[in-house]
PDB file of N, CA and C in Angstrom:
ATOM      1  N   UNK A   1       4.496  11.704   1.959  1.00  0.00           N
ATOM      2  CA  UNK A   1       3.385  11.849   1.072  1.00  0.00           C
ATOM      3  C   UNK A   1       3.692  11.091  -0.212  1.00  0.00           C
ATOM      4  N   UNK A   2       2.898  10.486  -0.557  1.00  0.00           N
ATOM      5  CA  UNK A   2       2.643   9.582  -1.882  1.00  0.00           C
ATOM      6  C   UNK A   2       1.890  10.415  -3.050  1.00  0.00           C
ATOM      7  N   UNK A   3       2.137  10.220  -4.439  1.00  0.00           N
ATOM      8  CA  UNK A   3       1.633  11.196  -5.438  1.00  0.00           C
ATOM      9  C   UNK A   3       1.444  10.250  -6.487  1.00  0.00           C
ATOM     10  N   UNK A   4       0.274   9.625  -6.638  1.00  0.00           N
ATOM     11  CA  UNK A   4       0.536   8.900  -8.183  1.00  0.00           C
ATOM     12  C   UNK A   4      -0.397   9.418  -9.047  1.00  0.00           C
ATOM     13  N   UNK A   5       0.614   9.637 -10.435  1.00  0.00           N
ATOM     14  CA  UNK A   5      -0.303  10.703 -11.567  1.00  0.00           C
ATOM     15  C   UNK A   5      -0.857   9.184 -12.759  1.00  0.00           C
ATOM     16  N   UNK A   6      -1.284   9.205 -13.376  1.00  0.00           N
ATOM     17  CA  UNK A   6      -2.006   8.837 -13.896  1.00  0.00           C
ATOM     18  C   UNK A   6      -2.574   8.786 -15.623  1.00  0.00           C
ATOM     19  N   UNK A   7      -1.877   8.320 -16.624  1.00  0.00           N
ATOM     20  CA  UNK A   7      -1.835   9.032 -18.500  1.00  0.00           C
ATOM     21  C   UNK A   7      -2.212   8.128 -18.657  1.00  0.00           C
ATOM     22  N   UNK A   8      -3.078   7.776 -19.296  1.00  0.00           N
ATOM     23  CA  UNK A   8      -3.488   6.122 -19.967  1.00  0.00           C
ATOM     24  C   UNK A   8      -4.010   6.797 -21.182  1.00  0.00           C
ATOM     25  N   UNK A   9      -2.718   7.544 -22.180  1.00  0.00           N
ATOM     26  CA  UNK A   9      -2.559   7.714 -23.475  1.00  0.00           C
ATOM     27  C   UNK A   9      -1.525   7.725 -24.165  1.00  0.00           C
ATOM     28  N   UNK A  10      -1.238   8.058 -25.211  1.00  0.00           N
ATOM     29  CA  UNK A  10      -0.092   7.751 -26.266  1.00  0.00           C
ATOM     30  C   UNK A  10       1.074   8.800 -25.543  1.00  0.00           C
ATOM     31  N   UNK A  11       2.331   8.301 -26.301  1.00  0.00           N
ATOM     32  CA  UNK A  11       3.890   8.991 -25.558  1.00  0.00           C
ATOM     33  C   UNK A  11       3.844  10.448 -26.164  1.00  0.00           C
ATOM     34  N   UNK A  12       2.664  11.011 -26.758  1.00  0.00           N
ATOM     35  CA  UNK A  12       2.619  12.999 -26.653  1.00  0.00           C
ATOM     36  C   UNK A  12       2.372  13.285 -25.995  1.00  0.00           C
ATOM     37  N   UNK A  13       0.995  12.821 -25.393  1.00  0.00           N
ATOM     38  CA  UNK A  13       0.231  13.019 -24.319  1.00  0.00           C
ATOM     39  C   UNK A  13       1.143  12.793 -22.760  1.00  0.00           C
ATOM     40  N   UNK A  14       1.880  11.629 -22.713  1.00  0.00           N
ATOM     41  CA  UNK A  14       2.539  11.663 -21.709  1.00  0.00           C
ATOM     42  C   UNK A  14       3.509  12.400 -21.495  1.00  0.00           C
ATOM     43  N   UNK A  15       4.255  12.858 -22.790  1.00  0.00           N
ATOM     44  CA  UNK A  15       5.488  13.544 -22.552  1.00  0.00           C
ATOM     45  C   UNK A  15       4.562  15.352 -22.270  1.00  0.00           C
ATOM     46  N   UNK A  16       3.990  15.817 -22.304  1.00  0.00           N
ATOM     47  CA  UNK A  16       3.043  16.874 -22.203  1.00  0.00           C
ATOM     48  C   UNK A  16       2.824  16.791 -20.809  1.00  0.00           C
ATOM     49  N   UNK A  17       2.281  15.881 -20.406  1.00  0.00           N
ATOM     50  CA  UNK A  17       1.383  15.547 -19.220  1.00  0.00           C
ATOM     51  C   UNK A  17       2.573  15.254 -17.999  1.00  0.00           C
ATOM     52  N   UNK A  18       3.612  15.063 -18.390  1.00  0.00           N
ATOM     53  CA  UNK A  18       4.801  14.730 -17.311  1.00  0.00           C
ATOM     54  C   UNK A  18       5.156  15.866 -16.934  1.00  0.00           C
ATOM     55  N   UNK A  19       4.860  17.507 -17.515  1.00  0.00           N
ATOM     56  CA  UNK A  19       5.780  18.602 -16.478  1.00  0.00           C
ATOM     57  C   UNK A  19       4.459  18.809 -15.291  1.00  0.00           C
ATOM     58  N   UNK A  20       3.472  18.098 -15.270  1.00  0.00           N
ATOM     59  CA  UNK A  20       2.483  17.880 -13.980  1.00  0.00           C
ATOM     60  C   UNK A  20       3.690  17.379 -13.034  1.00  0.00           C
ATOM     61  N   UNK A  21       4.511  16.161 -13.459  1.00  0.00           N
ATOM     62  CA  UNK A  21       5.213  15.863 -12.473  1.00  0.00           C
ATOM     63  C   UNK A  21       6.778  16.628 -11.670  1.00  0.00           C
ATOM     64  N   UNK A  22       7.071  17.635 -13.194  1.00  0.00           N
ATOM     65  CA  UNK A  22       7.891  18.360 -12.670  1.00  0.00           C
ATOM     66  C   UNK A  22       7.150  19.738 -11.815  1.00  0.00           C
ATOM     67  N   UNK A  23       6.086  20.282 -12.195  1.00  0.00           N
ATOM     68  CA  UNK A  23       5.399  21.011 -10.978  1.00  0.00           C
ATOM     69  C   UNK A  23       5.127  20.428  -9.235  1.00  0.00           C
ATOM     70  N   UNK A  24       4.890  19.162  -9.607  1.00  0.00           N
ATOM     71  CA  UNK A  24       4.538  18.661  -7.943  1.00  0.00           C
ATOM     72  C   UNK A  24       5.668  18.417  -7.605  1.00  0.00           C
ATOM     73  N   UNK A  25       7.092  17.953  -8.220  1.00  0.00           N
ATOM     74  CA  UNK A  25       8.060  18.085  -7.593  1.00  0.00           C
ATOM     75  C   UNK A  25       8.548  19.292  -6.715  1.00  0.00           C
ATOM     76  N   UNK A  26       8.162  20.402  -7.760  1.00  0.00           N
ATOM     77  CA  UNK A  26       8.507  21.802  -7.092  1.00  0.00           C
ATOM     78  C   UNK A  26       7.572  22.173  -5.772  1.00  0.00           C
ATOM     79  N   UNK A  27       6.379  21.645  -5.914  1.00  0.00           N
ATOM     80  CA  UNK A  27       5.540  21.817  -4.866  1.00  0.00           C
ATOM     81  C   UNK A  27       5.666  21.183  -3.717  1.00  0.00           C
ATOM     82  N   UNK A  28       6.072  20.212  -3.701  1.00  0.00           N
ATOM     83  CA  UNK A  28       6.394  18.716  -2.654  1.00  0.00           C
ATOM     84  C   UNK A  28       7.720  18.384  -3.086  1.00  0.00           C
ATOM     85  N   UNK A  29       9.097  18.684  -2.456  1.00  0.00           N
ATOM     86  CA  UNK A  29       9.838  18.320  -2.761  1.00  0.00           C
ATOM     87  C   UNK A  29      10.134  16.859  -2.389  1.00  0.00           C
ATOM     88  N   UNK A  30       9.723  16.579  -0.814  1.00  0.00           N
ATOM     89  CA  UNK A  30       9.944  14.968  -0.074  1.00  0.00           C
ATOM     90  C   UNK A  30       8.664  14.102  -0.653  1.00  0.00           C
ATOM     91  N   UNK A  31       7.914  14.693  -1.890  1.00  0.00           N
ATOM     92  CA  UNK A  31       6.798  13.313  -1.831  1.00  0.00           C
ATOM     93  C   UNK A  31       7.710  12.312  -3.058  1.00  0.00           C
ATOM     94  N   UNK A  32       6.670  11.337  -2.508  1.00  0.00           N
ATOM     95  CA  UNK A  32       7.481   9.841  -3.840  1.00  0.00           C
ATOM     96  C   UNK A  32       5.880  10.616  -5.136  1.00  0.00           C
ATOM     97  N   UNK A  33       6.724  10.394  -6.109  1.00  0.00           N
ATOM     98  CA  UNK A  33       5.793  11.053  -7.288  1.00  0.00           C
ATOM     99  C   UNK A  33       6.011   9.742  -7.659  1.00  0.00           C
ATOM    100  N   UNK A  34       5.112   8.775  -8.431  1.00  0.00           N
ATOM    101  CA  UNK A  34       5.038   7.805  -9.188  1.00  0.00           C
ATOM    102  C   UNK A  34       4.114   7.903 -10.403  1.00  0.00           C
ATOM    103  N   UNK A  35       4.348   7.604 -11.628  1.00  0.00           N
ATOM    104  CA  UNK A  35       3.513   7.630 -12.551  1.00  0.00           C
ATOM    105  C   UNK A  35       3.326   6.515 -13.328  1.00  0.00           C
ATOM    106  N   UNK A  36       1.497   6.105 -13.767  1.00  0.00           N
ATOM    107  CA  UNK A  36       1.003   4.970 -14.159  1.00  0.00           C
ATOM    108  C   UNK A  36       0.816   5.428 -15.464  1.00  0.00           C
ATOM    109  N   UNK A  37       1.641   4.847 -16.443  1.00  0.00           N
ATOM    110  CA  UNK A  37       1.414   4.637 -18.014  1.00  0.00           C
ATOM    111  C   UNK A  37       1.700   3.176 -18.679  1.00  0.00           C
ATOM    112  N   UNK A  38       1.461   3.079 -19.512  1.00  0.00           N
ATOM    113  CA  UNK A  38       1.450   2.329 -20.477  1.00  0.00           C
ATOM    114  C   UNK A  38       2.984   1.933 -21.293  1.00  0.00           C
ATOM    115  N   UNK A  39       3.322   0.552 -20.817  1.00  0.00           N
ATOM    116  CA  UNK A  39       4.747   0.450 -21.145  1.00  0.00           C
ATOM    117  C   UNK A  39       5.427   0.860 -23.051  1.00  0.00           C
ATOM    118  N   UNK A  40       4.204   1.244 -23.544  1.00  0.00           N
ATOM    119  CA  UNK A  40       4.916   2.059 -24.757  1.00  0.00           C
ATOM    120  C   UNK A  40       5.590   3.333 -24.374  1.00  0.00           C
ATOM    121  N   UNK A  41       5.176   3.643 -23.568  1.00  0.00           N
ATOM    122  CA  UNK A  41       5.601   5.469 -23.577  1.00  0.00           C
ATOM    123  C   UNK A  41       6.668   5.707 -22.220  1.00  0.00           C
ATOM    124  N   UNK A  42       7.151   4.446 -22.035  1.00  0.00           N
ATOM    125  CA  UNK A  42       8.319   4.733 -20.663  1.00  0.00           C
ATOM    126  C   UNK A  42       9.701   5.580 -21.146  1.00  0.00           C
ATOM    127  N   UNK A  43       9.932   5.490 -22.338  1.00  0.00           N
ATOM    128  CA  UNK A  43      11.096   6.052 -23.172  1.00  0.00           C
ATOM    129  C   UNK A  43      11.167   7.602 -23.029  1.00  0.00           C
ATOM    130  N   UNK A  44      10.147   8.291 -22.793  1.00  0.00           N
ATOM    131  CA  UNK A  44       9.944   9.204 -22.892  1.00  0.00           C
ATOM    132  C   UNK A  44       9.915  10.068 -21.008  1.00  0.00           C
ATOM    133  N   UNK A  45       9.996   8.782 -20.166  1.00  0.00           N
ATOM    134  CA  UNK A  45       9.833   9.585 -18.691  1.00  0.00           C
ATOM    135  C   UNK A  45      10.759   8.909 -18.421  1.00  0.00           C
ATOM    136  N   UNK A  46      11.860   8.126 -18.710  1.00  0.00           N
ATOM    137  CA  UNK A  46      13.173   7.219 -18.053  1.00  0.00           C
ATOM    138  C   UNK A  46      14.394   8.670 -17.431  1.00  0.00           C
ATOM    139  N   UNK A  47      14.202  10.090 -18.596  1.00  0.00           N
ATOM    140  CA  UNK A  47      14.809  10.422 -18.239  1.00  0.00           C
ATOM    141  C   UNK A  47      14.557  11.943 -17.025  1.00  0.00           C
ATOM    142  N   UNK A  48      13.094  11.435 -16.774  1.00  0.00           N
ATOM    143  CA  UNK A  48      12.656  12.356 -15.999  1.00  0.00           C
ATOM    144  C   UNK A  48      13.340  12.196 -14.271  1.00  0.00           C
ATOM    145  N   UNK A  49      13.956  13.106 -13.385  1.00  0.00           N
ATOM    146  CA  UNK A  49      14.402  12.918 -12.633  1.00  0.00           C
ATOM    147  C   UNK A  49      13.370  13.746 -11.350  1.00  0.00           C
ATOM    148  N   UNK A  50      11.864  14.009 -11.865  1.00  0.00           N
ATOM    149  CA  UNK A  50      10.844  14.351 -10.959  1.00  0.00           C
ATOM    150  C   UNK A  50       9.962  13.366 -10.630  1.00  0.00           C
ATOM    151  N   UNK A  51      10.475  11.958 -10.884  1.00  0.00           N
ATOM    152  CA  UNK A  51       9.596  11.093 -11.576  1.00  0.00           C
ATOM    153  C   UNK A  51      10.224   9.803 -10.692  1.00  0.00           C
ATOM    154  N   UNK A  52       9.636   9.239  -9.378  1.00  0.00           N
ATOM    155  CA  UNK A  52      10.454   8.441  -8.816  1.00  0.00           C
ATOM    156  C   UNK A  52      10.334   6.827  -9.611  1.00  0.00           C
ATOM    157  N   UNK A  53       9.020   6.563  -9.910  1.00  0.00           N
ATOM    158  CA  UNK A  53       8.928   5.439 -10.376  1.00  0.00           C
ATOM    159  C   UNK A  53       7.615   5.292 -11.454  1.00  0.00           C
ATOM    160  N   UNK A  54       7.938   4.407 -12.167  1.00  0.00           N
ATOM    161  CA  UNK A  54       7.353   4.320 -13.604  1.00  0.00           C
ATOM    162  C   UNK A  54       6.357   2.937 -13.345  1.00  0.00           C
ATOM    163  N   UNK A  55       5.162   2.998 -13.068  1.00  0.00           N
ATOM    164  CA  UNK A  55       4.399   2.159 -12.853  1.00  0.00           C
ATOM    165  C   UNK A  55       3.861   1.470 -14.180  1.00  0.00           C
ATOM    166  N   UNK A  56       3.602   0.267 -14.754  1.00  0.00           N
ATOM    167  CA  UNK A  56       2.972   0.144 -15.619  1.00  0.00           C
ATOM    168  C   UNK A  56       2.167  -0.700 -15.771  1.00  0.00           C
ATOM    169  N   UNK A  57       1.022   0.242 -16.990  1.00  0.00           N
ATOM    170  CA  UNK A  57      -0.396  -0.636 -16.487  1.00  0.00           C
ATOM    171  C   UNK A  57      -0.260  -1.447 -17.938  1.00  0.00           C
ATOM    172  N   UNK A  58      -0.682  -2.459 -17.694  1.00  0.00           N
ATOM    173  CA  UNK A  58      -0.950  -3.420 -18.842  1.00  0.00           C
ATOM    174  C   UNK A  58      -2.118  -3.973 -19.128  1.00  0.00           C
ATOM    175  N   UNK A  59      -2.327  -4.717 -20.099  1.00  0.00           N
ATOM    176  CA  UNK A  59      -3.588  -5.114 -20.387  1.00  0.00           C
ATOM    177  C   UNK A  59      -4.338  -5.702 -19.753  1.00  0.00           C
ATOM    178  N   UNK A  60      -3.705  -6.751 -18.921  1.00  0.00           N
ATOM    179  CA  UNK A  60      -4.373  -7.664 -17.817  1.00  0.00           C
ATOM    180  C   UNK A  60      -5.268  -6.530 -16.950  1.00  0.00           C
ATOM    181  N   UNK A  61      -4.659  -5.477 -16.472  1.00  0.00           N
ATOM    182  CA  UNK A  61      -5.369  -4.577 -15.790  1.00  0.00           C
ATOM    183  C   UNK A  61      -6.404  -3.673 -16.432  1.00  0.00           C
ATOM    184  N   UNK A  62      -6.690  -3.444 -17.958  1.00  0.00           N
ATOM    185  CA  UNK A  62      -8.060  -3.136 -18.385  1.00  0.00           C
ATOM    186  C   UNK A  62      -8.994  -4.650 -18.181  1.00  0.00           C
ATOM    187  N   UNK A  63      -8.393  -5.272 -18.747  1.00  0.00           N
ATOM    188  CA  UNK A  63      -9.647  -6.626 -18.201  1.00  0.00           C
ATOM    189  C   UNK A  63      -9.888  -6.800 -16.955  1.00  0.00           C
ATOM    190  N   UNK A  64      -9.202  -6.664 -16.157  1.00  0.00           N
ATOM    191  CA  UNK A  64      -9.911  -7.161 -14.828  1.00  0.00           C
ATOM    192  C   UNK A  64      -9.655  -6.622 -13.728  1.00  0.00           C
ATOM    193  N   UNK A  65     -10.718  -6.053 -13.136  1.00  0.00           N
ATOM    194  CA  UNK A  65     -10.229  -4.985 -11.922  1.00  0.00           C
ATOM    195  C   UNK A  65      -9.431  -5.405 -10.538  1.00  0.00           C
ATOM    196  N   UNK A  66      -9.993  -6.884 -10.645  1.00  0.00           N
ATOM    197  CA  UNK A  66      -8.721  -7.568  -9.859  1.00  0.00           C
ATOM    198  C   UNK A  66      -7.323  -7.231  -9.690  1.00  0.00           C
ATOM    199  N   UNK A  67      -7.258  -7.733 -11.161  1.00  0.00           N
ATOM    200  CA  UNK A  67      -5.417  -7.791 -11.409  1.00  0.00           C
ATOM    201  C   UNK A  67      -5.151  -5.865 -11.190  1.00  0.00           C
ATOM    202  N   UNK A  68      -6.556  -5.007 -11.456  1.00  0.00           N
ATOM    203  CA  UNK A  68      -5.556  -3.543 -11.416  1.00  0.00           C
ATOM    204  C   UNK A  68      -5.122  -3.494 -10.199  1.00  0.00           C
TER     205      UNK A  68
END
């Protein structure tokens, strides 16, 4: 099972919004949890270990639904 969460706000909001990812860990222990933020606020989930991978969305991907 695949899990991707989703913050496209500032590093409070994400650091808040990341024990979502320590709950689905507890819930799904074998899923890949991945989360899509904004490469300002990676500092704040590097040391999350519920958290398999740190996706990041960049600007190219508000302009153009292509590139998302």
């Amino acid at each position: 099972m695949k899990i991707l969460v989703i913050q496209q706000k500032m590093i409070g909001d994400v650091l808040v919004s990341s024990i979502i990812c320590n709950n689905l860990r507890t819930a799904y222990p074998d899923a890949q949890i991945d989360y899509l933020v904004y490469a300002s606020t990676t500092p704040v989930l590097e040391v999350n270990s519920s958290i398999d991978n740190i996706i990041l969305f960049e600007e190219k991907h508000r302009k153009s639904k292509k590139n998302f």
